[in-house]
C-alpha atoms as a PDB file:
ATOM      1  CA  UNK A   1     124.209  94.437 117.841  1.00  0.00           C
ATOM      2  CA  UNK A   2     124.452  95.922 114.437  1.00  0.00           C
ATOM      3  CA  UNK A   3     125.243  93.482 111.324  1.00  0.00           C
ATOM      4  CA  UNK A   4     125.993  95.643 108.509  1.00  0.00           C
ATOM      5  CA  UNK A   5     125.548  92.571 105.955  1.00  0.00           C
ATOM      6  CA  UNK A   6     122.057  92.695 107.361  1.00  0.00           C
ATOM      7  CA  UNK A   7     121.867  96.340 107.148  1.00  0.00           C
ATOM      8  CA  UNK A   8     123.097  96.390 103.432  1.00  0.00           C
ATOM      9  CA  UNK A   9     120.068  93.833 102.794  1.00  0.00           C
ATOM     10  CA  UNK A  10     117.083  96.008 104.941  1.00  0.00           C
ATOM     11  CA  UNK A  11     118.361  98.806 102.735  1.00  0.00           C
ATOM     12  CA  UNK A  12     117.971  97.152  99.215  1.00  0.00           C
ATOM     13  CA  UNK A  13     114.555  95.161 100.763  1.00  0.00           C
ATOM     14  CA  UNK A  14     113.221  99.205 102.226  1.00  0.00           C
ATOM     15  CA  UNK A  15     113.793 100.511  98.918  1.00  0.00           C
ATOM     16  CA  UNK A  16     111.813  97.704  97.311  1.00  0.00           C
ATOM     17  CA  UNK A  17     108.964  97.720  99.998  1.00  0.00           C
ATOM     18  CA  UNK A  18     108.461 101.519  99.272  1.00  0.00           C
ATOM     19  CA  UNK A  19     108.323 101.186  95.632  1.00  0.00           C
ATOM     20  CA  UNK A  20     105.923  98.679  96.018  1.00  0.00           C
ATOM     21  CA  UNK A  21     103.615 100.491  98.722  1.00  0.00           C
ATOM     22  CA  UNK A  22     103.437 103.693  96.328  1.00  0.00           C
ATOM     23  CA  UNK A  23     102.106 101.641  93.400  1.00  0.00           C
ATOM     24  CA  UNK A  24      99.594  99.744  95.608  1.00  0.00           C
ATOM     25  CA  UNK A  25      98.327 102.791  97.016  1.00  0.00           C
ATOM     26  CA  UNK A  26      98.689 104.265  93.478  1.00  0.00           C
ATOM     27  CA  UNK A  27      96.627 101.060  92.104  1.00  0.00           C
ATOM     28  CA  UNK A  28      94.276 101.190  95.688  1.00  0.00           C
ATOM     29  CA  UNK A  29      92.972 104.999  94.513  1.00  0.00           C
ATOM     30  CA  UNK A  30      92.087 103.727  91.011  1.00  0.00           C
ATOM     31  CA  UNK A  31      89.922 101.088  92.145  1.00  0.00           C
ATOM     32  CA  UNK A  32      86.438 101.519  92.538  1.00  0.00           C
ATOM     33  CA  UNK A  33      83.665  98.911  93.903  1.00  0.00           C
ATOM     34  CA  UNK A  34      81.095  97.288  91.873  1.00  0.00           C
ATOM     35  CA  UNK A  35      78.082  96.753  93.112  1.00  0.00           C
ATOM     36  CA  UNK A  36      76.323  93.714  91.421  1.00  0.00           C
ATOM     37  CA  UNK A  37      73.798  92.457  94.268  1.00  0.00           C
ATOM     38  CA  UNK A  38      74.823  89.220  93.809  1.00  0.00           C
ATOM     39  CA  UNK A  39      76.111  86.830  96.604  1.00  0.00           C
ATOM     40  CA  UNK A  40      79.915  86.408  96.862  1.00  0.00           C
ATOM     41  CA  UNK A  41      81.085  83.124  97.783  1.00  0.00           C
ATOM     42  CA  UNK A  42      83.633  82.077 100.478  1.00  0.00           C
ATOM     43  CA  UNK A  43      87.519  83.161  99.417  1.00  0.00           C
ATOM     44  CA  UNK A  44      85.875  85.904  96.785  1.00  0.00           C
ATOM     45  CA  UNK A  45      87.134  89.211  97.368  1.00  0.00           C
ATOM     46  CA  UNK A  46      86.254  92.210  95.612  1.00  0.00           C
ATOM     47  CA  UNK A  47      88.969  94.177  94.035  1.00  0.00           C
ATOM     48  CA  UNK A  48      88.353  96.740  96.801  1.00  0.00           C
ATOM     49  CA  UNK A  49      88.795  94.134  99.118  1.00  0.00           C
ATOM     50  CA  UNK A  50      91.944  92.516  97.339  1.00  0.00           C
ATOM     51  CA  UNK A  51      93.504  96.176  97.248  1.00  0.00           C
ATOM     52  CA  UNK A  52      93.062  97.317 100.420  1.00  0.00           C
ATOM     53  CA  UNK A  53      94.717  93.860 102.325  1.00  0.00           C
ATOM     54  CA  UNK A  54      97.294  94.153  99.446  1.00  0.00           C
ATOM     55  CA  UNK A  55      98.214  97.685 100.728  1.00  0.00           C
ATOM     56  CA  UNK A  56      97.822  96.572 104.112  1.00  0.00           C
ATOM     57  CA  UNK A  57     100.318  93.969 104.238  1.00  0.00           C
ATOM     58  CA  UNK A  58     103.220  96.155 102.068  1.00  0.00           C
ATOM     59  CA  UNK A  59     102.524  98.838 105.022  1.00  0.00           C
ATOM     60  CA  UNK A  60     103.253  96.391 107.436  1.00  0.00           C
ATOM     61  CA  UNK A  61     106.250  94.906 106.562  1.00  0.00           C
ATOM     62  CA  UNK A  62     107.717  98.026 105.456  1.00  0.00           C
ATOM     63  CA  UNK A  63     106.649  99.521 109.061  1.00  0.00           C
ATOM     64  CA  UNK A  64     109.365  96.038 110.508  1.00  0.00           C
ATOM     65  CA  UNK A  65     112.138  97.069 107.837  1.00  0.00           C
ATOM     66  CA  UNK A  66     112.193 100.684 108.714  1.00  0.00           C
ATOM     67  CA  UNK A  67     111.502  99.853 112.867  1.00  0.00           C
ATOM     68  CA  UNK A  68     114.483  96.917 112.716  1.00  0.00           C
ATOM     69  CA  UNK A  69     116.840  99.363 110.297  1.00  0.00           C
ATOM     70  CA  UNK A  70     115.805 102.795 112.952  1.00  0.00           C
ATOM     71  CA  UNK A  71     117.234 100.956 116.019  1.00  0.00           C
ATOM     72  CA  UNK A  72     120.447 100.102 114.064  1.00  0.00           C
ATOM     73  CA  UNK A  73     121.119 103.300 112.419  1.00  0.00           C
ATOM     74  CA  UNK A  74     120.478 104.646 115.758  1.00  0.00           C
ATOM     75  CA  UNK A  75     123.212 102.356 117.180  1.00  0.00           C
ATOM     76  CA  UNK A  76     125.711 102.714 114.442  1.00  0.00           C
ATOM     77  CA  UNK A  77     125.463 106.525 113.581  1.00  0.00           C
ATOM     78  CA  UNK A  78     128.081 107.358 117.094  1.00  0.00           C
ATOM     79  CA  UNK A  79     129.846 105.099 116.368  1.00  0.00           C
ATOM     80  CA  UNK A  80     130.471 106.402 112.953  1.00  0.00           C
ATOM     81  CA  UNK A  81     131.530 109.658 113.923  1.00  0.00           C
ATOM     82  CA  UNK A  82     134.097 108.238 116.016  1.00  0.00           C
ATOM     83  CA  UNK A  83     135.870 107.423 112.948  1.00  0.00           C
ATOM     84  CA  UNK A  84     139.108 109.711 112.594  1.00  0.00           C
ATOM     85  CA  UNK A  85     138.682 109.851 108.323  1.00  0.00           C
ATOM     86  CA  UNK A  86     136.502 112.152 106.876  1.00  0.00           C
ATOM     87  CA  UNK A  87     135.695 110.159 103.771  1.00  0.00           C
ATOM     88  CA  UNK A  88     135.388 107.118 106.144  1.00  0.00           C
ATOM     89  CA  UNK A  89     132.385 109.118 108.032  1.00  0.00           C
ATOM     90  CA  UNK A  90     131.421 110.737 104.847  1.00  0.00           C
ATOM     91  CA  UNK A  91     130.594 107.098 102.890  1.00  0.00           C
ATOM     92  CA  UNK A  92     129.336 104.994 105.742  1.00  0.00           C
ATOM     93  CA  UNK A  93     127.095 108.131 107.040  1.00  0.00           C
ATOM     94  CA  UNK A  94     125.736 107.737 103.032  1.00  0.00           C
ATOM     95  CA  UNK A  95     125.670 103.962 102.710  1.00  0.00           C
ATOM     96  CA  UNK A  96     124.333 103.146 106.254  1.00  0.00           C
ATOM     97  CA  UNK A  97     122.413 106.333 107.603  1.00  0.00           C
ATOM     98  CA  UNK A  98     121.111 107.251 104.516  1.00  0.00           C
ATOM     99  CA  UNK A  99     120.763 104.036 102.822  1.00  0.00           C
ATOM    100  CA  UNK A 100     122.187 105.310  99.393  1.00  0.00           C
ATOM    101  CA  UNK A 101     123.041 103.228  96.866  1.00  0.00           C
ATOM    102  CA  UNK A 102     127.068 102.507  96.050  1.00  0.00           C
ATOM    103  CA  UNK A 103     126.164 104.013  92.393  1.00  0.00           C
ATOM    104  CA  UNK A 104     125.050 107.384  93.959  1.00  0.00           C
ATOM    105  CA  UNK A 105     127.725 107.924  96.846  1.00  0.00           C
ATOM    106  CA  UNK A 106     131.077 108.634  94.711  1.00  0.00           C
ATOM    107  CA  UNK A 107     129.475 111.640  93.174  1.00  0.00           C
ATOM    108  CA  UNK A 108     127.824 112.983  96.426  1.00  0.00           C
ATOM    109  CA  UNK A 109     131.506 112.820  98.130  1.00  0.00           C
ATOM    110  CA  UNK A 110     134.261 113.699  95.110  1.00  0.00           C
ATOM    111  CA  UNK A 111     135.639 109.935  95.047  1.00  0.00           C
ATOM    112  CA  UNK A 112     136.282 107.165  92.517  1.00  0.00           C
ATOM    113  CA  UNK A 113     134.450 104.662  92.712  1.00  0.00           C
ATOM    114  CA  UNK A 114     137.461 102.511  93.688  1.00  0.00           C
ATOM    115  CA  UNK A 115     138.349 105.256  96.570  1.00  0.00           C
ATOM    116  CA  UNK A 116     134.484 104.893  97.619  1.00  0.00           C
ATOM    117  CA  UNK A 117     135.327 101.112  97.684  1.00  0.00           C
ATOM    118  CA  UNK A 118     138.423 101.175  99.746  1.00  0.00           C
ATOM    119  CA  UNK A 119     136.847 104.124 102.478  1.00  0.00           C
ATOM    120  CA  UNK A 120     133.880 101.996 103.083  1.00  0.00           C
ATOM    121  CA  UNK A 121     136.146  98.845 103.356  1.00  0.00           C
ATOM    122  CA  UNK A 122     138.648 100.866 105.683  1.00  0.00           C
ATOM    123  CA  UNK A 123     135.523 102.042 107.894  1.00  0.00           C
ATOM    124  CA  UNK A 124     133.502  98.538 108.262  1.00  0.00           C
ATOM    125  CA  UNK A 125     136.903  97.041 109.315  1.00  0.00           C
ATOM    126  CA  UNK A 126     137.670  99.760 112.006  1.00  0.00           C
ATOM    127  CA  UNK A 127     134.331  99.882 113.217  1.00  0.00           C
ATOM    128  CA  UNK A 128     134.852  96.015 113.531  1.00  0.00           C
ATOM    129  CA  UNK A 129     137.764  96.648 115.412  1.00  0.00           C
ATOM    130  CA  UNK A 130     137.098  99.176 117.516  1.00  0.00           C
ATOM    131  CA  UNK A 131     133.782  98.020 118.425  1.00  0.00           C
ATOM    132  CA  UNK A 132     133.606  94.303 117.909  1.00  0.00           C
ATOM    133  CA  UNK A 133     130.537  93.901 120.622  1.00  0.00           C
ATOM    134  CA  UNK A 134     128.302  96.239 118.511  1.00  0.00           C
ATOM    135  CA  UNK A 135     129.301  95.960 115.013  1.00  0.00           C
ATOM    136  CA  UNK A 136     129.923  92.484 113.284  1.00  0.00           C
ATOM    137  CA  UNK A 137     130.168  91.676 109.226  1.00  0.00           C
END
């Protein structure tokens, strides 16, 4: 089953994970350990340590975004080309496939941003309608 609202939010939260992984691997090559000799106590992490579970965990739940967001892009990109209006295909292929942003797709496809509005309207609701046991709101 593909939920585009859910879709629209993996998008927005796989942009965010991935500008958050490249600073913490940014901040993770930065970091370098000090070495006092001294005992740690229990819960003290180094900032080596901190880092590197940090990085970790982004990695990870980016990995579920893009795994959860590959096997409905996978579903929904037929289905989009089953649509009979170019700039229907054109601006969910962008906005779903790609996982542009609504800013960037009138210029990539010579619309308005109203007309970019109104084809990605006019494709949700025929996908709907033609495929209502894949593709829900």
């Amino acid at each position: 089953m593909v939920n585009l609202s859910r879709m629209r939010t993996l998008i927005g939260y796989e942009r965010r994970l991935k500008l958050r992984y490249m600073k913490k691997l940014s901040d993770a090559t930065k970091i370098t350990a000090q070495l006092t000799g001294m005992p740690r106590g229990s819960g003290n992490h180094s900032q080596v340590e901190s880092g590197a579970i940090e990085l970790a965990e982004v990695e990870e739940a980016y990995k579920e975004v893009f795994e959860e967001l590959g096997h409905m892009r996978a579903e929904l990109g037929p289905l989009i080309d089953t649509l009979d209006n170019d700039d229907d295909r054109g601006v969910l292929r962008l906005r779903y496939i790609a996982g542009w942003d609504l800013q960037q797709i009138p210029g990539a496809v010579c619309l308005s941003e109203r007309a970019m509005f109104y084809h990605l309207a006019s494709g949700e609701r025929k996908l709907m309608r033609s495929h209502p046991e894949i593709v829900c709101k």
